[in-house]
C-alpha atoms as a PDB file:
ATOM      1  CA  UNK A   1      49.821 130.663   0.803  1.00  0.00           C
ATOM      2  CA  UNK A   2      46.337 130.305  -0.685  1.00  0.00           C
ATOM      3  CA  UNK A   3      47.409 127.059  -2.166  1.00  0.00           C
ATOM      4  CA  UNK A   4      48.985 125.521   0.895  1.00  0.00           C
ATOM      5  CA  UNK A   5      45.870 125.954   2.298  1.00  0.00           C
ATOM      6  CA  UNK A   6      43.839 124.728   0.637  1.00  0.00           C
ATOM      7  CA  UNK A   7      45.579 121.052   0.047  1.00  0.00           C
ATOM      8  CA  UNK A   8      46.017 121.510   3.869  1.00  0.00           C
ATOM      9  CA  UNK A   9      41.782 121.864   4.076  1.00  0.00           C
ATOM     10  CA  UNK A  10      41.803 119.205   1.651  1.00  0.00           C
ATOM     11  CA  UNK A  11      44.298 116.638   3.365  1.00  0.00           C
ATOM     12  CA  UNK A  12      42.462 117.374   6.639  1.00  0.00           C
ATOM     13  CA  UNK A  13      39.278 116.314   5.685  1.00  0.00           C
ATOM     14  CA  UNK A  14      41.375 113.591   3.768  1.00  0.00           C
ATOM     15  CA  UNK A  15      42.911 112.636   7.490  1.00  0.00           C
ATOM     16  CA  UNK A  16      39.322 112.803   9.335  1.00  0.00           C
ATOM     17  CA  UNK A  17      38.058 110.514   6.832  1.00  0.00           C
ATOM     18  CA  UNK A  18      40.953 108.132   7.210  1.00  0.00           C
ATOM     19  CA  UNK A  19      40.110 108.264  11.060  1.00  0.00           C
ATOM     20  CA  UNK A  20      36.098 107.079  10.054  1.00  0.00           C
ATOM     21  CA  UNK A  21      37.283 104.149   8.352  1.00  0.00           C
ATOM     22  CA  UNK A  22      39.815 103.300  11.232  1.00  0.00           C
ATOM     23  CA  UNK A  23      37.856 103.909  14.034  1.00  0.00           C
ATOM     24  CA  UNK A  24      35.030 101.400  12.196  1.00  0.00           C
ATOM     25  CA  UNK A  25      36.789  98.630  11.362  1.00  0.00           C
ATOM     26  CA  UNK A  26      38.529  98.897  14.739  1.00  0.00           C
ATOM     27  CA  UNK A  27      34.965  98.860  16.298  1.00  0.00           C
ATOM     28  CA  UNK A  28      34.048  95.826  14.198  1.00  0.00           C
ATOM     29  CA  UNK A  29      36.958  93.898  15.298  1.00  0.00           C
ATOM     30  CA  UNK A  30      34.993  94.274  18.801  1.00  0.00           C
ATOM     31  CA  UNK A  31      32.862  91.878  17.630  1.00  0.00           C
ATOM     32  CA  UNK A  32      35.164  89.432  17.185  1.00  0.00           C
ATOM     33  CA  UNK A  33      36.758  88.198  20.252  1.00  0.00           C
ATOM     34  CA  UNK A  34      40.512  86.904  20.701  1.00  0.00           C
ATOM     35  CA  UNK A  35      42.916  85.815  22.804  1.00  0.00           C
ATOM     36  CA  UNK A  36      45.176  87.338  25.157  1.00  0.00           C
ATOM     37  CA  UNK A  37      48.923  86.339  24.899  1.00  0.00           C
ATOM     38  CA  UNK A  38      52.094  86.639  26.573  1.00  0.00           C
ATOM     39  CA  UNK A  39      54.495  89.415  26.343  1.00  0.00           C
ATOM     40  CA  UNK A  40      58.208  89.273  27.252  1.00  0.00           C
ATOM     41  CA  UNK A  41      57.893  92.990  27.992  1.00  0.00           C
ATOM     42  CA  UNK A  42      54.565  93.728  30.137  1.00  0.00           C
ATOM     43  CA  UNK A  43      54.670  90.435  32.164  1.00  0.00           C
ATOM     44  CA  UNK A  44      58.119  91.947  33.802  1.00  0.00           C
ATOM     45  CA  UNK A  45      55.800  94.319  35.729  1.00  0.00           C
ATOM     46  CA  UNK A  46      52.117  94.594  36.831  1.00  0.00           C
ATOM     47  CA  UNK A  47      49.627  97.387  34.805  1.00  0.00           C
ATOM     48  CA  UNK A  48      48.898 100.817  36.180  1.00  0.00           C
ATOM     49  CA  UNK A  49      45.878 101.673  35.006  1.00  0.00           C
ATOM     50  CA  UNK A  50      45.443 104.432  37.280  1.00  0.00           C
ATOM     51  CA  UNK A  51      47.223 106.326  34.566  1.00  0.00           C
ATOM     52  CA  UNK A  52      45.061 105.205  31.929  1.00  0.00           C
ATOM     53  CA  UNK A  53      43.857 108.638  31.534  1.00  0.00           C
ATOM     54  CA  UNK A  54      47.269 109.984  29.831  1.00  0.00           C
ATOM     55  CA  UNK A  55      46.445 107.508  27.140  1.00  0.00           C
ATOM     56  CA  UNK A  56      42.999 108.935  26.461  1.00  0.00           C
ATOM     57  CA  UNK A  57      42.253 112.444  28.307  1.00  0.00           C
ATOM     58  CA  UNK A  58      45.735 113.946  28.034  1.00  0.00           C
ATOM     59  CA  UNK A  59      46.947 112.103  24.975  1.00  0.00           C
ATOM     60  CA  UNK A  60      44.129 113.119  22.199  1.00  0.00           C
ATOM     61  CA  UNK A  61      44.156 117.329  22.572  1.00  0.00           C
ATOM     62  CA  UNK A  62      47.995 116.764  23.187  1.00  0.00           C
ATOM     63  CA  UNK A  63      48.075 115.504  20.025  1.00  0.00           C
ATOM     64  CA  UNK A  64      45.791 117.979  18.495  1.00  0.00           C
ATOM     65  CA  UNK A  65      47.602 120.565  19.423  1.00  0.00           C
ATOM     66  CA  UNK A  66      51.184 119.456  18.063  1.00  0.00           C
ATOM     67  CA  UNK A  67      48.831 119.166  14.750  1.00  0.00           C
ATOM     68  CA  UNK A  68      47.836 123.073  15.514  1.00  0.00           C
ATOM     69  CA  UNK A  69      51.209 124.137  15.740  1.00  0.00           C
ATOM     70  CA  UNK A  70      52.236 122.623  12.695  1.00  0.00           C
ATOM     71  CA  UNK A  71      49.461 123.742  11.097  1.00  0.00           C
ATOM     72  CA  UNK A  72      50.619 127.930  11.982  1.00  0.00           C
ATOM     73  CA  UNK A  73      54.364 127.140  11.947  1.00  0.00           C
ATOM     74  CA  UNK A  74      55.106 124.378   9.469  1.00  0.00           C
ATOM     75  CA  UNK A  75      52.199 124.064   6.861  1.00  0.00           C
ATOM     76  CA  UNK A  76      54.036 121.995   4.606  1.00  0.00           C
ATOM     77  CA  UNK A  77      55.387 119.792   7.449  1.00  0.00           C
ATOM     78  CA  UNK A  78      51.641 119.722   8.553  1.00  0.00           C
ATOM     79  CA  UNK A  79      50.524 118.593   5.050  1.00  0.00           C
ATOM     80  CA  UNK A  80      52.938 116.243   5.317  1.00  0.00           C
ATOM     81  CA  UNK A  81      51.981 114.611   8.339  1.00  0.00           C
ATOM     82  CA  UNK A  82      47.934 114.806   7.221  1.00  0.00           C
ATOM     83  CA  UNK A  83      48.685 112.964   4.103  1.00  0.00           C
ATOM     84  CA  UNK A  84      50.807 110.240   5.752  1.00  0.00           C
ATOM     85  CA  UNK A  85      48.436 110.143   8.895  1.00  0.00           C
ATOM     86  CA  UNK A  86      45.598 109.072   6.479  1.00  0.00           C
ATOM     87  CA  UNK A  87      47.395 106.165   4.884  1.00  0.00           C
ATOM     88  CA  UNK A  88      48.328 105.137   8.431  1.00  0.00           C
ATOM     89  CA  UNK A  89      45.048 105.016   9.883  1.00  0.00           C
ATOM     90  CA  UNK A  90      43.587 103.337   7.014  1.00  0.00           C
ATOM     91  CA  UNK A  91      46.270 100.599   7.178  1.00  0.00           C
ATOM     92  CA  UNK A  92      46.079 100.204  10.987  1.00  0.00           C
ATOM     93  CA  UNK A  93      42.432  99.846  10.853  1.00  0.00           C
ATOM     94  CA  UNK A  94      43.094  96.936   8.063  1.00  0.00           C
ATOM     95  CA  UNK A  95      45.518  95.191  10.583  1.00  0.00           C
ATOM     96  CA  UNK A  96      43.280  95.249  13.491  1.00  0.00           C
ATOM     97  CA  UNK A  97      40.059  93.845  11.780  1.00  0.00           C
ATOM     98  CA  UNK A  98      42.251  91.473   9.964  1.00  0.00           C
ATOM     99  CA  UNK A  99      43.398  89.203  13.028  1.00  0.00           C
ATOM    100  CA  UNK A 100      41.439  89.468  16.421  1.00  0.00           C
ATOM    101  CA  UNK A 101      44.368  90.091  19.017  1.00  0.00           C
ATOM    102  CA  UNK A 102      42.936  89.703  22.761  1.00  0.00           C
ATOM    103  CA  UNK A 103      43.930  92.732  24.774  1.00  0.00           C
ATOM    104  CA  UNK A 104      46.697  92.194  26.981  1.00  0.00           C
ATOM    105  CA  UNK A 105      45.972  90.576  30.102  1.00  0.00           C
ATOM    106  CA  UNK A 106      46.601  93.959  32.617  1.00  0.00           C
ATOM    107  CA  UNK A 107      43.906  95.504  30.242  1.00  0.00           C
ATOM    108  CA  UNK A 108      41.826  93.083  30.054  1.00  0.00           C
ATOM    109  CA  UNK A 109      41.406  92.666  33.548  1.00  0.00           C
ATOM    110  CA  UNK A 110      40.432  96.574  33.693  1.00  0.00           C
ATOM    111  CA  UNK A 111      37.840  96.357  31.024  1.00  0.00           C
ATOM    112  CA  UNK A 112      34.300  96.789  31.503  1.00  0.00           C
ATOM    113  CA  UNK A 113      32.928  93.126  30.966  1.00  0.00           C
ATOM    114  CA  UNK A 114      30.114  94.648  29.092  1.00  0.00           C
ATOM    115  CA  UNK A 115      32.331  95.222  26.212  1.00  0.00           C
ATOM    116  CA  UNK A 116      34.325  92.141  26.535  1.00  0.00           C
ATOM    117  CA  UNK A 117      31.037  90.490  25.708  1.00  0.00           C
ATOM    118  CA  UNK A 118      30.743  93.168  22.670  1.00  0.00           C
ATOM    119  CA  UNK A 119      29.147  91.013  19.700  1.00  0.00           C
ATOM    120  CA  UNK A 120      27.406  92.368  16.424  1.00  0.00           C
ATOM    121  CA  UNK A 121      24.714  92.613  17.308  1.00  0.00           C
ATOM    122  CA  UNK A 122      25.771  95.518  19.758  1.00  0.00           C
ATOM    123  CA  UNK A 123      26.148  97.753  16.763  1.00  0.00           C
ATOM    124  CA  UNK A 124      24.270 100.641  15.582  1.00  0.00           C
ATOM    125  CA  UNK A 125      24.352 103.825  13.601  1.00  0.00           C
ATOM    126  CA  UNK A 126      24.326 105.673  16.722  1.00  0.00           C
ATOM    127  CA  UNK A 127      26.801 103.376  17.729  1.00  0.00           C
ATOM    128  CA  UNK A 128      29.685 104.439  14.971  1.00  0.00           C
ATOM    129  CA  UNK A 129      28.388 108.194  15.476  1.00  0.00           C
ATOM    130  CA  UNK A 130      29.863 108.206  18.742  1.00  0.00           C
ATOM    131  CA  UNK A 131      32.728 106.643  17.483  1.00  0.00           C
ATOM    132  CA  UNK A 132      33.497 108.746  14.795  1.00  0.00           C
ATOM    133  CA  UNK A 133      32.943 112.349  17.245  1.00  0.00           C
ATOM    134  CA  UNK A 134      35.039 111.519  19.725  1.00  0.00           C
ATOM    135  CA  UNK A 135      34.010 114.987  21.579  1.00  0.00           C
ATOM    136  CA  UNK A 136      34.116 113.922  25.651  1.00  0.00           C
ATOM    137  CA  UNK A 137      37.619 114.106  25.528  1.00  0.00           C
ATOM    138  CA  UNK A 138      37.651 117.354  25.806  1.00  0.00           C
ATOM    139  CA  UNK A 139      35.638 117.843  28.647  1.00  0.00           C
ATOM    140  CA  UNK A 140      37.525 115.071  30.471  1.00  0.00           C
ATOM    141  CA  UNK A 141      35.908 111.883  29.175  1.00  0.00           C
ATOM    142  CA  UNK A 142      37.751 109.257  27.871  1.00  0.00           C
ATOM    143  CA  UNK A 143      37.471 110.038  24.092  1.00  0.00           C
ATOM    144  CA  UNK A 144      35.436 106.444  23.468  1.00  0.00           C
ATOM    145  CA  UNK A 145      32.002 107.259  24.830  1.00  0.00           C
ATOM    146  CA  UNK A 146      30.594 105.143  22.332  1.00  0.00           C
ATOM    147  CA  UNK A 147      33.258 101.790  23.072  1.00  0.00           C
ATOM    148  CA  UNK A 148      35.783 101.114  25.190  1.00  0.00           C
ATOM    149  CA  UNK A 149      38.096  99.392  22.620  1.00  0.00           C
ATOM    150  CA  UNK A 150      40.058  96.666  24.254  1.00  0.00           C
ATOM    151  CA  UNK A 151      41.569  95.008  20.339  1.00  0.00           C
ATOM    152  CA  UNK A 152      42.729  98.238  18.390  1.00  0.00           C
ATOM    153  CA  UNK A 153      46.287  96.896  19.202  1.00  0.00           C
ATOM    154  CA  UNK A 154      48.300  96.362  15.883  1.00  0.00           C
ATOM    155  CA  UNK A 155      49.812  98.537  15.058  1.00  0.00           C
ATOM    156  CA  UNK A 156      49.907 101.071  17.769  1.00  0.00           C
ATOM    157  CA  UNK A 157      48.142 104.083  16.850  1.00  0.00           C
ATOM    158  CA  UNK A 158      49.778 105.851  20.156  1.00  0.00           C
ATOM    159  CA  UNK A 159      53.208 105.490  18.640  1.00  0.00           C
ATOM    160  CA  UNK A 160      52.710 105.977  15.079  1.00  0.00           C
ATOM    161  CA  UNK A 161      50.912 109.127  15.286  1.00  0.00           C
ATOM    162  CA  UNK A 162      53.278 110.608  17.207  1.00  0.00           C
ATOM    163  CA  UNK A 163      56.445 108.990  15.450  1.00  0.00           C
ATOM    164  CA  UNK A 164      55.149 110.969  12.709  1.00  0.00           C
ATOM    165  CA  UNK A 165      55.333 113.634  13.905  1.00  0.00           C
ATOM    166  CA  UNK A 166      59.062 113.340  14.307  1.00  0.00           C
ATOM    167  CA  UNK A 167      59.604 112.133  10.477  1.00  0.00           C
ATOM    168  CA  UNK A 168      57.088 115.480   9.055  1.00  0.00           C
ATOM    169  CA  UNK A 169      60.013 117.940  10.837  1.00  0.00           C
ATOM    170  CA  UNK A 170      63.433 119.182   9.131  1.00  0.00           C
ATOM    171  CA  UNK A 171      66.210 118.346   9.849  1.00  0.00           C
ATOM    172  CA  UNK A 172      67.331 120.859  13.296  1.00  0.00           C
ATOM    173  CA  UNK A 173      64.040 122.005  13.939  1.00  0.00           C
ATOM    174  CA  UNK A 174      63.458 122.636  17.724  1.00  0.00           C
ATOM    175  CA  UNK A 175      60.021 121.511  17.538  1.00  0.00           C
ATOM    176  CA  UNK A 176      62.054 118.145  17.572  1.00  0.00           C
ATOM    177  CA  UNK A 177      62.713 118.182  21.158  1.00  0.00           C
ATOM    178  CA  UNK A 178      59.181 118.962  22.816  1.00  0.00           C
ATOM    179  CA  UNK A 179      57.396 116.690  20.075  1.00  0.00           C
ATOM    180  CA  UNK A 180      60.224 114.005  20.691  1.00  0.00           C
ATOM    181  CA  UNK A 181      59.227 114.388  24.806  1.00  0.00           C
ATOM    182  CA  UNK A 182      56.051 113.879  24.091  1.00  0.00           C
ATOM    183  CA  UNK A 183      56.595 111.064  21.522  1.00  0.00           C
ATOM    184  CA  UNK A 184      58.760 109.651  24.796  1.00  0.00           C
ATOM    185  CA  UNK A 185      55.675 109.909  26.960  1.00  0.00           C
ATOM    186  CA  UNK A 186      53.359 108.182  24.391  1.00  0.00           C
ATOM    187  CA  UNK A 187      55.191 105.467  24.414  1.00  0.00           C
ATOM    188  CA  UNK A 188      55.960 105.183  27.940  1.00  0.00           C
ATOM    189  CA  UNK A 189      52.425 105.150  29.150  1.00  0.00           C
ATOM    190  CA  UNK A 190      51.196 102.757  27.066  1.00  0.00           C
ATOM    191  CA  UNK A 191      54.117 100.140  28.086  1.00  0.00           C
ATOM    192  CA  UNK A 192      53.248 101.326  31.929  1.00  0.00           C
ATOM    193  CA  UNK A 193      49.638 100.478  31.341  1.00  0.00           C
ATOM    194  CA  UNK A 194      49.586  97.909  29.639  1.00  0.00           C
ATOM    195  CA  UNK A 195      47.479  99.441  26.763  1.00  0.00           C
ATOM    196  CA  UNK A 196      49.108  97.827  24.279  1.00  0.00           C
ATOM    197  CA  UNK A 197      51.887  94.793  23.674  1.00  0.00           C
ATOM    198  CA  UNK A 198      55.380  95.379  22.950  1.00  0.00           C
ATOM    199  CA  UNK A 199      55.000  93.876  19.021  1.00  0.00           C
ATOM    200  CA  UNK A 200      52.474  96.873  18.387  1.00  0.00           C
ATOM    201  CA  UNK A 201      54.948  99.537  19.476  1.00  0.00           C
ATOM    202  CA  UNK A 202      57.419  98.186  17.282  1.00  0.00           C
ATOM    203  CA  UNK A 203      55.732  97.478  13.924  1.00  0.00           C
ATOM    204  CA  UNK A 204      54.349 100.947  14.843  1.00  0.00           C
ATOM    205  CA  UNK A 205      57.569 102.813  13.839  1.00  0.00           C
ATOM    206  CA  UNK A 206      58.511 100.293  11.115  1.00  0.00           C
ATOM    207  CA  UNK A 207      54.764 100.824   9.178  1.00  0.00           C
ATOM    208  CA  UNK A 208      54.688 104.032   9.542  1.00  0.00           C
ATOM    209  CA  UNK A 209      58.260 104.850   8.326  1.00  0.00           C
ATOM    210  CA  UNK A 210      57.970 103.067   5.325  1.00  0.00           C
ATOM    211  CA  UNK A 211      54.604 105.133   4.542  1.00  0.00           C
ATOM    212  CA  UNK A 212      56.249 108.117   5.195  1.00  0.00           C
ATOM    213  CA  UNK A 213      59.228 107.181   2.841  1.00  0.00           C
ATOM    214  CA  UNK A 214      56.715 106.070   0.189  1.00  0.00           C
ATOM    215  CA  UNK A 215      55.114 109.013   0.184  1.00  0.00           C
ATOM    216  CA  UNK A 216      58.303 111.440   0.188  1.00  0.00           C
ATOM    217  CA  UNK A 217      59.296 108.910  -2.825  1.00  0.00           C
ATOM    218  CA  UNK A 218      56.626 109.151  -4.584  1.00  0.00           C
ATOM    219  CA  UNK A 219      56.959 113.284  -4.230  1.00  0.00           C
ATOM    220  CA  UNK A 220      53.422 113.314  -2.552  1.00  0.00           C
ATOM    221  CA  UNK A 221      55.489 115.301   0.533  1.00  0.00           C
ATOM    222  CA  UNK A 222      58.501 117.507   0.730  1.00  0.00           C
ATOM    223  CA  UNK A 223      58.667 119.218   4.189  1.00  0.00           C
ATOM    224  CA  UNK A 224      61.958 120.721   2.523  1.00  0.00           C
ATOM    225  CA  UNK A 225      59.887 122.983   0.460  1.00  0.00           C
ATOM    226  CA  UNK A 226      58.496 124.650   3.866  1.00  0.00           C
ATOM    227  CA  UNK A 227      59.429 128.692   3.825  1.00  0.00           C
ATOM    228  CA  UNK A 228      61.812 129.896   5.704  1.00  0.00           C
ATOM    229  CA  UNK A 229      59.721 132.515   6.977  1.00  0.00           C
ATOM    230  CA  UNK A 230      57.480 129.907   8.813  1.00  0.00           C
ATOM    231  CA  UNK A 231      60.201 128.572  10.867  1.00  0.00           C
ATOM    232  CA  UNK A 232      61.999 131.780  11.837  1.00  0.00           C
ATOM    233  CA  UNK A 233      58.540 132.953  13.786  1.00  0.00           C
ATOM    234  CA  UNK A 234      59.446 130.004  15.999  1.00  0.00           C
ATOM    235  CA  UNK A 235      62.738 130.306  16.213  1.00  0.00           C
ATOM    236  CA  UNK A 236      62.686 133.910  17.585  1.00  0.00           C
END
C-alpha cells in the first residue's frame, strides 16, 4: 500500500500540474478572439443558461468527489485516471490555444462583454493565480473568479473527464452505474446550455480513449492489478 500511494501523491501533483498548464493556455486563447459558428445540434433548440450553474457549481466538487472515492476504493483505478487525466488536460489545453473557436452563439450572448473584449493586455500574475485556485466553487461561486472562459471548447473537458472515469473502472464494477449517471448529466447540461458545440463532445470521447489506450499499452496503467480487497468494501 505504501507504494500505491505514493505514485498516487505523485500522479496527483502530476494531474494538478497538468491542470496549470491547461487552465493557462486556455486563458491565453482569451486573448485571441474567434468566431462563432453554426451547429446542427444546438441551433435545434434555444440555450438555458439558467442551468449554467450544474456546469460550474455542481459539476467541479461532483467531480472531485468521484476522484475521492476512487482514491479510498480503487487506488489503482484512481492512478489510472490521474495519469491519463494529465495527458488529457495538457492536450486539450494545446487544442484550444491552437485555433481560436468563438463560443457558441447561446453562450456568447450570456457572456459578460467585459471578457468578450478580453485582450493581452488583460493578463497578470494575479490573473493566472486565480485561475490556477479555482477555490469559489466551493462556496458557490462559479469556479472562474479570475475569467469567465467563453473559448475552452475543443475538446470538451466536461466530457472527457468524466468519460474517464468510465474507462479507469473494471469490467462489472458498480461504481459504473452512478459514475455513468453522472457522466449522462455532464453531457446533457452542456448540450442544454449551450456550453459547448456538438464537435467538442465528440472528439472528447475519441481523444481521450485513445490516451487511455496508449497509456494501458504502453503498461503505464493496469486497473486489473487493483486488490480485490478494495472493491469488496464497496461491494458489501
Amino acid at each position: 500500500m505504501k507504494s500505491i500511494t505514493g505514485k498516487l501523491a505523485t500522479a496527483a501533483l502530476l494531474h494538478y500540474l497538468a491542470y496549470i498548464v491547461m487552465q493557462s493556455l486556455a486563458l491565453f486563447a482569451e486573448t485571441r478572439r474567434g468566431p462563432s459558428l453554426p451547429d446542427l445540434i444546438l441551433d435545434q433548440f434555444p440555450a438555458r443558461r439558467h442551468w449554467d450553474f450544474f456546469n460550474s457549481t455542481i459539476w467541479l466538487p461532483a467531480l472531485l468527489g468521484c476522484i475521492v472515492l476512487l482514491l479510498f476504493l480503487r487506488p489503482h483505478s484512481a492512478l489510472a485516471y490521474l495519469r491519463v487525466g494529465a495527458a488529457v488536460s495538457v492536450l486539450r489545453g494545446i487544442f484550444i490555444s491552437l485555433t481560436s473557436l468563438g463560443p457558441p452563439e447561446g453562450l456568447r450572448q450570456a457572456s459578460p462583454a467585459a471578457f468578450l473584449d478580453f485582450g493581452p493586455e488583460n493578463l497578470s500574475f494575479s490573473l493566472f493565480l486565480r485561475q490556477w485556485l479555482p477555490l469559489d466553487v466551493f462556496w458557490g461561486g462559479s469556479g472562474l473568479s479570475a475569467a469567465y472562459l467563453t473559448q475552452d471548447l475543443f475538446f470538451s473537458g466536461h466530457t472527457a473527464s468524466t468519460f474517464l472515469l468510465l474507462l479507469c473502472l473494471r469490467n462489472g464494477d458498480r461504481l459504473f452505474w452512478p459514475f455513468l449517471l453522472y457522466h449522462i448529466l455532464s453531457v446533457f447540461f452542456i448540450i442544454y446550455t449551450h456550453e459547448h458545440y456538438s464537435i467538442d463532445i465528440l472528439g472528447a470521447y475519441f481523444i481521450t480513449y485513445a490516451v487511455y489506450v496508449f497509456f494501458e499499452r504502453k503498461g503505464w496503467i493496469n486497473v486489473r492489478a487493483e486488490p480485490a480487497a478494495s472493491r469488496e468494501q464497496f461491494l458489501r
